[in-house]
Protein backbone atom coordinates (compact mmCIF):
# COMPACT_ATOMS: atom_id res chain seq x y z
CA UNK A 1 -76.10 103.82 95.56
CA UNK A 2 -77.21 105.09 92.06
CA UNK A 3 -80.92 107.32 92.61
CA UNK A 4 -82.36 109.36 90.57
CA UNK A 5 -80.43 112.12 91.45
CA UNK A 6 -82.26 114.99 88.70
CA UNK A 7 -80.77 118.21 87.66
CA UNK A 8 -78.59 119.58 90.28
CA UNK A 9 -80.47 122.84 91.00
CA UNK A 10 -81.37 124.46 93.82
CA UNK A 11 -85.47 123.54 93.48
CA UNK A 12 -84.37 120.00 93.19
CA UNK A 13 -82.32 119.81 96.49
CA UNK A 14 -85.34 121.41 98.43
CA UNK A 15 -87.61 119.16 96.79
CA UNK A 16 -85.07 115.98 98.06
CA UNK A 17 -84.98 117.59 101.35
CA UNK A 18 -88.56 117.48 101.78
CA UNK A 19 -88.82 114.17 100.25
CA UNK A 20 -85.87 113.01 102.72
CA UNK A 21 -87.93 114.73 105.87
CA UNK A 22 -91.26 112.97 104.94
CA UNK A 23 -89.34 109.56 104.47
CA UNK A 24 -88.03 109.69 108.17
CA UNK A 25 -91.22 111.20 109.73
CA UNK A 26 -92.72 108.01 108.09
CA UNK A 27 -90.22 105.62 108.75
CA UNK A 28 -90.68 106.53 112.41
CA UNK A 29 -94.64 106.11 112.10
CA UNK A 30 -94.65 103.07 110.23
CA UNK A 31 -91.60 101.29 113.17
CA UNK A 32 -93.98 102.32 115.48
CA UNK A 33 -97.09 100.71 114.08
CA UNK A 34 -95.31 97.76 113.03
CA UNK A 35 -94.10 97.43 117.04
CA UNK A 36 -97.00 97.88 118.78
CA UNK A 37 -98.73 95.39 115.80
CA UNK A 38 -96.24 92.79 117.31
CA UNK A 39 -97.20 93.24 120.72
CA UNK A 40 -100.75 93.04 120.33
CA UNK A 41 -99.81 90.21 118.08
CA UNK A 42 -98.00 88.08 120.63
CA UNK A 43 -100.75 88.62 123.32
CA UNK A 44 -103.33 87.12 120.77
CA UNK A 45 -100.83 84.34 120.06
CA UNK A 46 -100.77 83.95 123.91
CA UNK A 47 -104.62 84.13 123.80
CA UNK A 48 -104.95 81.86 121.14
CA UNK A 49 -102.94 78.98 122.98
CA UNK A 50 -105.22 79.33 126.11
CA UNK A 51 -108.87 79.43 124.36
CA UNK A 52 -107.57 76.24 122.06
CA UNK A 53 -106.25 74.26 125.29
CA UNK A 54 -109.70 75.01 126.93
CA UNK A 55 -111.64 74.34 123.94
CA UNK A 56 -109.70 71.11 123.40
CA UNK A 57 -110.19 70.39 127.26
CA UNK A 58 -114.06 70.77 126.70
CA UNK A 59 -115.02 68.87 123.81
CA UNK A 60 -113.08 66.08 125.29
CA UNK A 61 -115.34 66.18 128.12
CA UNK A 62 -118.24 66.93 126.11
CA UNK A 63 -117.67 63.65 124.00
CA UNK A 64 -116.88 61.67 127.79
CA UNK A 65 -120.52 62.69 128.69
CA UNK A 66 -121.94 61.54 125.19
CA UNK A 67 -120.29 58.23 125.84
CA UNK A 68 -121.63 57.85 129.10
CA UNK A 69 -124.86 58.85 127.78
CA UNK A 70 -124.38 56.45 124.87
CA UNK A 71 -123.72 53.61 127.63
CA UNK A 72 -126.95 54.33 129.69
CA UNK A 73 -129.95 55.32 126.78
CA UNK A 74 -130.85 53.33 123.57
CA UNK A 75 -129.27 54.19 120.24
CA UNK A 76 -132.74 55.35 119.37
CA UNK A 77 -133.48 57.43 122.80
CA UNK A 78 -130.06 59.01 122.25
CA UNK A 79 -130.29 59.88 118.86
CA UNK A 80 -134.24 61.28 119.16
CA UNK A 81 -132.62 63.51 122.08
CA UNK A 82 -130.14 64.42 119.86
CA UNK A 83 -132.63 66.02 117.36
CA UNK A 84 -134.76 67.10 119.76
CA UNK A 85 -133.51 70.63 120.72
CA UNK A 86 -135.62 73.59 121.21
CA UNK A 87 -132.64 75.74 121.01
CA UNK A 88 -131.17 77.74 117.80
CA UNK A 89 -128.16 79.96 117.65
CA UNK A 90 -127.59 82.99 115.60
CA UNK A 91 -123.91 83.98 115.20
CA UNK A 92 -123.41 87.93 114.32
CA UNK A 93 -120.56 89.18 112.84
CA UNK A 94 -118.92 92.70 113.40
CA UNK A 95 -116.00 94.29 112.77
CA UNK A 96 -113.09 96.38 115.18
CA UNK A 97 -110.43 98.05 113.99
CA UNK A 98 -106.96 97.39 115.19
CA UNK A 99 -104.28 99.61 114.15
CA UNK A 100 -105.59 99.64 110.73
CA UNK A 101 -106.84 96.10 110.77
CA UNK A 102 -110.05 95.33 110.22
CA UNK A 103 -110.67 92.55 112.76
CA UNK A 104 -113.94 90.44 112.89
CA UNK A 105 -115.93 89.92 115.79
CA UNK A 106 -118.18 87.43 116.59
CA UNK A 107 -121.24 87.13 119.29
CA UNK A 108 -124.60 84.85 119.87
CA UNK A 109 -128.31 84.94 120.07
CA UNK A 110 -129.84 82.22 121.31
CA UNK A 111 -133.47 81.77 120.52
CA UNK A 112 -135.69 79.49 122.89
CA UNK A 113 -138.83 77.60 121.88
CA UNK A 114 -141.32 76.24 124.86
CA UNK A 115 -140.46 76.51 128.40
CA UNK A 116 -136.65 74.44 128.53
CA UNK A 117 -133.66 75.10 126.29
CA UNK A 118 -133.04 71.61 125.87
CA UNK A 119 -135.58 68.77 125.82
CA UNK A 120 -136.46 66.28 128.40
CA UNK A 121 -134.37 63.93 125.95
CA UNK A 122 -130.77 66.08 125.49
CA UNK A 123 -130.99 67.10 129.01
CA UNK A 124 -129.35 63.89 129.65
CA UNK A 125 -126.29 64.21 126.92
CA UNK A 126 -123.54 66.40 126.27
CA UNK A 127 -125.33 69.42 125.41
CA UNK A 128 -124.70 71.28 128.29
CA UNK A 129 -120.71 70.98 127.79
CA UNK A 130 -121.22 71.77 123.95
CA UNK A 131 -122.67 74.67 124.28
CA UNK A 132 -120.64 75.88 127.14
CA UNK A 133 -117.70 75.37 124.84
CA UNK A 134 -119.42 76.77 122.11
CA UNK A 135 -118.88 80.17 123.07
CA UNK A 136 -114.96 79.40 123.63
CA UNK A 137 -114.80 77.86 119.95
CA UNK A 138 -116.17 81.26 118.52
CA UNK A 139 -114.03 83.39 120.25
CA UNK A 140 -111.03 81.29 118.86
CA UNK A 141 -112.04 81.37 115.59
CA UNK A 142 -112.08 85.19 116.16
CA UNK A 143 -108.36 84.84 117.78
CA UNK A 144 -107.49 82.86 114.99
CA UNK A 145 -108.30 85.35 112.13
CA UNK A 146 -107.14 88.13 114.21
CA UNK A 147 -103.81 86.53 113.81
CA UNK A 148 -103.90 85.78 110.90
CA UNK A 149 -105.15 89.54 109.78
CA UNK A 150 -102.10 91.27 112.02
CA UNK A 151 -99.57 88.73 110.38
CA UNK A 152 -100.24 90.14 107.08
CA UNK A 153 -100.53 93.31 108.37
CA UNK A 154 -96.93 93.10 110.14
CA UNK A 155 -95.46 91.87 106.84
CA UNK A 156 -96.93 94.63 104.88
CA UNK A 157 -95.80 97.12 107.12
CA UNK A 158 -92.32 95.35 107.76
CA UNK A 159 -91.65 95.89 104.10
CA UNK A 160 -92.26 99.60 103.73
CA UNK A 161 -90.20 100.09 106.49
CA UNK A 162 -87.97 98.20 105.07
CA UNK A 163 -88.32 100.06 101.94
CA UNK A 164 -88.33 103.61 103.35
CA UNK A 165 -84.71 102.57 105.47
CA UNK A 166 -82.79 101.10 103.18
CA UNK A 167 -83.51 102.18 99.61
CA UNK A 168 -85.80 105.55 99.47
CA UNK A 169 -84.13 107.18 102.46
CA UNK A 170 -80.21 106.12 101.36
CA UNK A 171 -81.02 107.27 98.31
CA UNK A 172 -82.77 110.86 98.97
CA UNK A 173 -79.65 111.36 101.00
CA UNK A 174 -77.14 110.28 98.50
CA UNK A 175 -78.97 112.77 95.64
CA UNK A 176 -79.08 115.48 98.46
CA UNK A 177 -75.15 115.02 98.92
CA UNK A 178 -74.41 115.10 95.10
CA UNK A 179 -76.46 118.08 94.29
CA UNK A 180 -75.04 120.12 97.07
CA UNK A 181 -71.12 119.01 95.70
CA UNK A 182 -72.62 120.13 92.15
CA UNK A 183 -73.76 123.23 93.26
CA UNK A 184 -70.87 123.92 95.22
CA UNK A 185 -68.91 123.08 92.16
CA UNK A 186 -70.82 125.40 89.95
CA UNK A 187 -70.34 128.13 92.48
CA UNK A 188 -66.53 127.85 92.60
CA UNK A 189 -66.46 127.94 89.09
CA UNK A 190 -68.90 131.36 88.94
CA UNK A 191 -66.25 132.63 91.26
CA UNK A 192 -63.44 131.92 89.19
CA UNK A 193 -65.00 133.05 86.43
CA UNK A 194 -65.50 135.76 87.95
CA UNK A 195 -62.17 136.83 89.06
CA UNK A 196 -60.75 136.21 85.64
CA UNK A 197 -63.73 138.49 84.23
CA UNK A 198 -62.33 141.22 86.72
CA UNK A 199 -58.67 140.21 86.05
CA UNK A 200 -59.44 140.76 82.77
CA UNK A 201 -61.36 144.24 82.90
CA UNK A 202 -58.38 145.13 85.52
CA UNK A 203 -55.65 144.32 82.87
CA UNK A 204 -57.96 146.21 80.03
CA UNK A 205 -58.28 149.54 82.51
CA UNK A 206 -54.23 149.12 82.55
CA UNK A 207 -54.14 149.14 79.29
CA UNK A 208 -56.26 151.75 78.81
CA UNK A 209 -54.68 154.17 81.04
CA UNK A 210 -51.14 153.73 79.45
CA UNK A 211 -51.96 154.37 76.37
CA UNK A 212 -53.91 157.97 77.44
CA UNK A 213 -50.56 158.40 79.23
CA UNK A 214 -48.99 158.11 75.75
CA UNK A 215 -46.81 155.24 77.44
């Protein structure tokens, strides 16, 4: 693999070591995160399924009891009823965080005018079974963008480590394994050098001494 290897020197192979030691320390983080992002994942998936099966299961029933209701009032009796509530809902919003995801969180207040929550009129529809299914629609729009949140996140996080194992840790490695065969190198040929310097000075000193010996 060709890196950016830099000048084969000994500060350059402790700064790739410590580049190649924070690299696996956060690989290691990041396959963790990613992991435990998938499990928490699939139970939400899991959740997901359940609240939209119950939610589905409810507003079917909810629009049985408005046809039955349809069937025994007026068009006018059931439509007055229908505008008729005394009820209104406030939705807050919030935010938890999940493993570095922001996820949003949703809850009610209901606010009641007069002495019923419904009038005399709605009493007799579907509103009951709305807003008992109300609550399970809200918590599966918060399911929903929960999943949708982690998904990104898992992709995001999927490609670092992605990143970090096959491109930035390969190629710390392969520029720590080419400066240490430079430096090697270098020092073989200091030593030879070196012995030919003292070959050299040896052979002079020879020299030297034969011709004070008038040799």
């Amino acid at each position: 693999m060709a890196g950016t290897r830099g000048n084969p020197t000994r500060m350059e192979l402790t700064k790739q070591k410590k580049k190649l030691l924070s690299a696996t320390r956060g690989h290691k983080l990041l396959k963790d995160k990613r992991d435990e992002l998938v499990r928490q994942f699939m139970d939400l998936i899991k959740e997901n399924m359940e609240l939209r099966l119950k939610v589905e299961k409810g507003i079917k029933n909810a629009n049985m009891e408005f046809a039955i209701a349809r069937a025994g009032m007026s068009e006018q009796v059931l439509n007055t009823a229908l505008m008729a509530s005394k009820k209104s809902l406030n939705i807050n919003q919030g935010v938890k965080n999940v493993m570095s995801v922001d996820i949003p969180t949703f809850s009610t207040n209901d606010e009641i005018s007069g002495n019923d929550i419904y009038s005399y009129g709605y009493a007799f529809t579907a509103g009951d079974s709305l807003s008992t299914v109300f609550e399970d629609m809200l918590k599966l729009a918060e399911v929903e963008k929960s999943c949708q949140l982690m998904a990104t996140e898992i992709e995001k996080t999927r490609r670092r480590v992605n990143a970090l194992e096959h491109v930035i840790i390969p190629e710390a490695m392969e520029n720590i394994k080419y400066i240490t065969m430079k430096l090697d190198e270098n020092e073989r040929s200091t030593q030879i050098r070196l012995m030919k310097v003292k070959d050299m000075m040896v052979q002079q000193a020879v020299e030297e001494r034969r011709v004070q010996d008038g040799l």
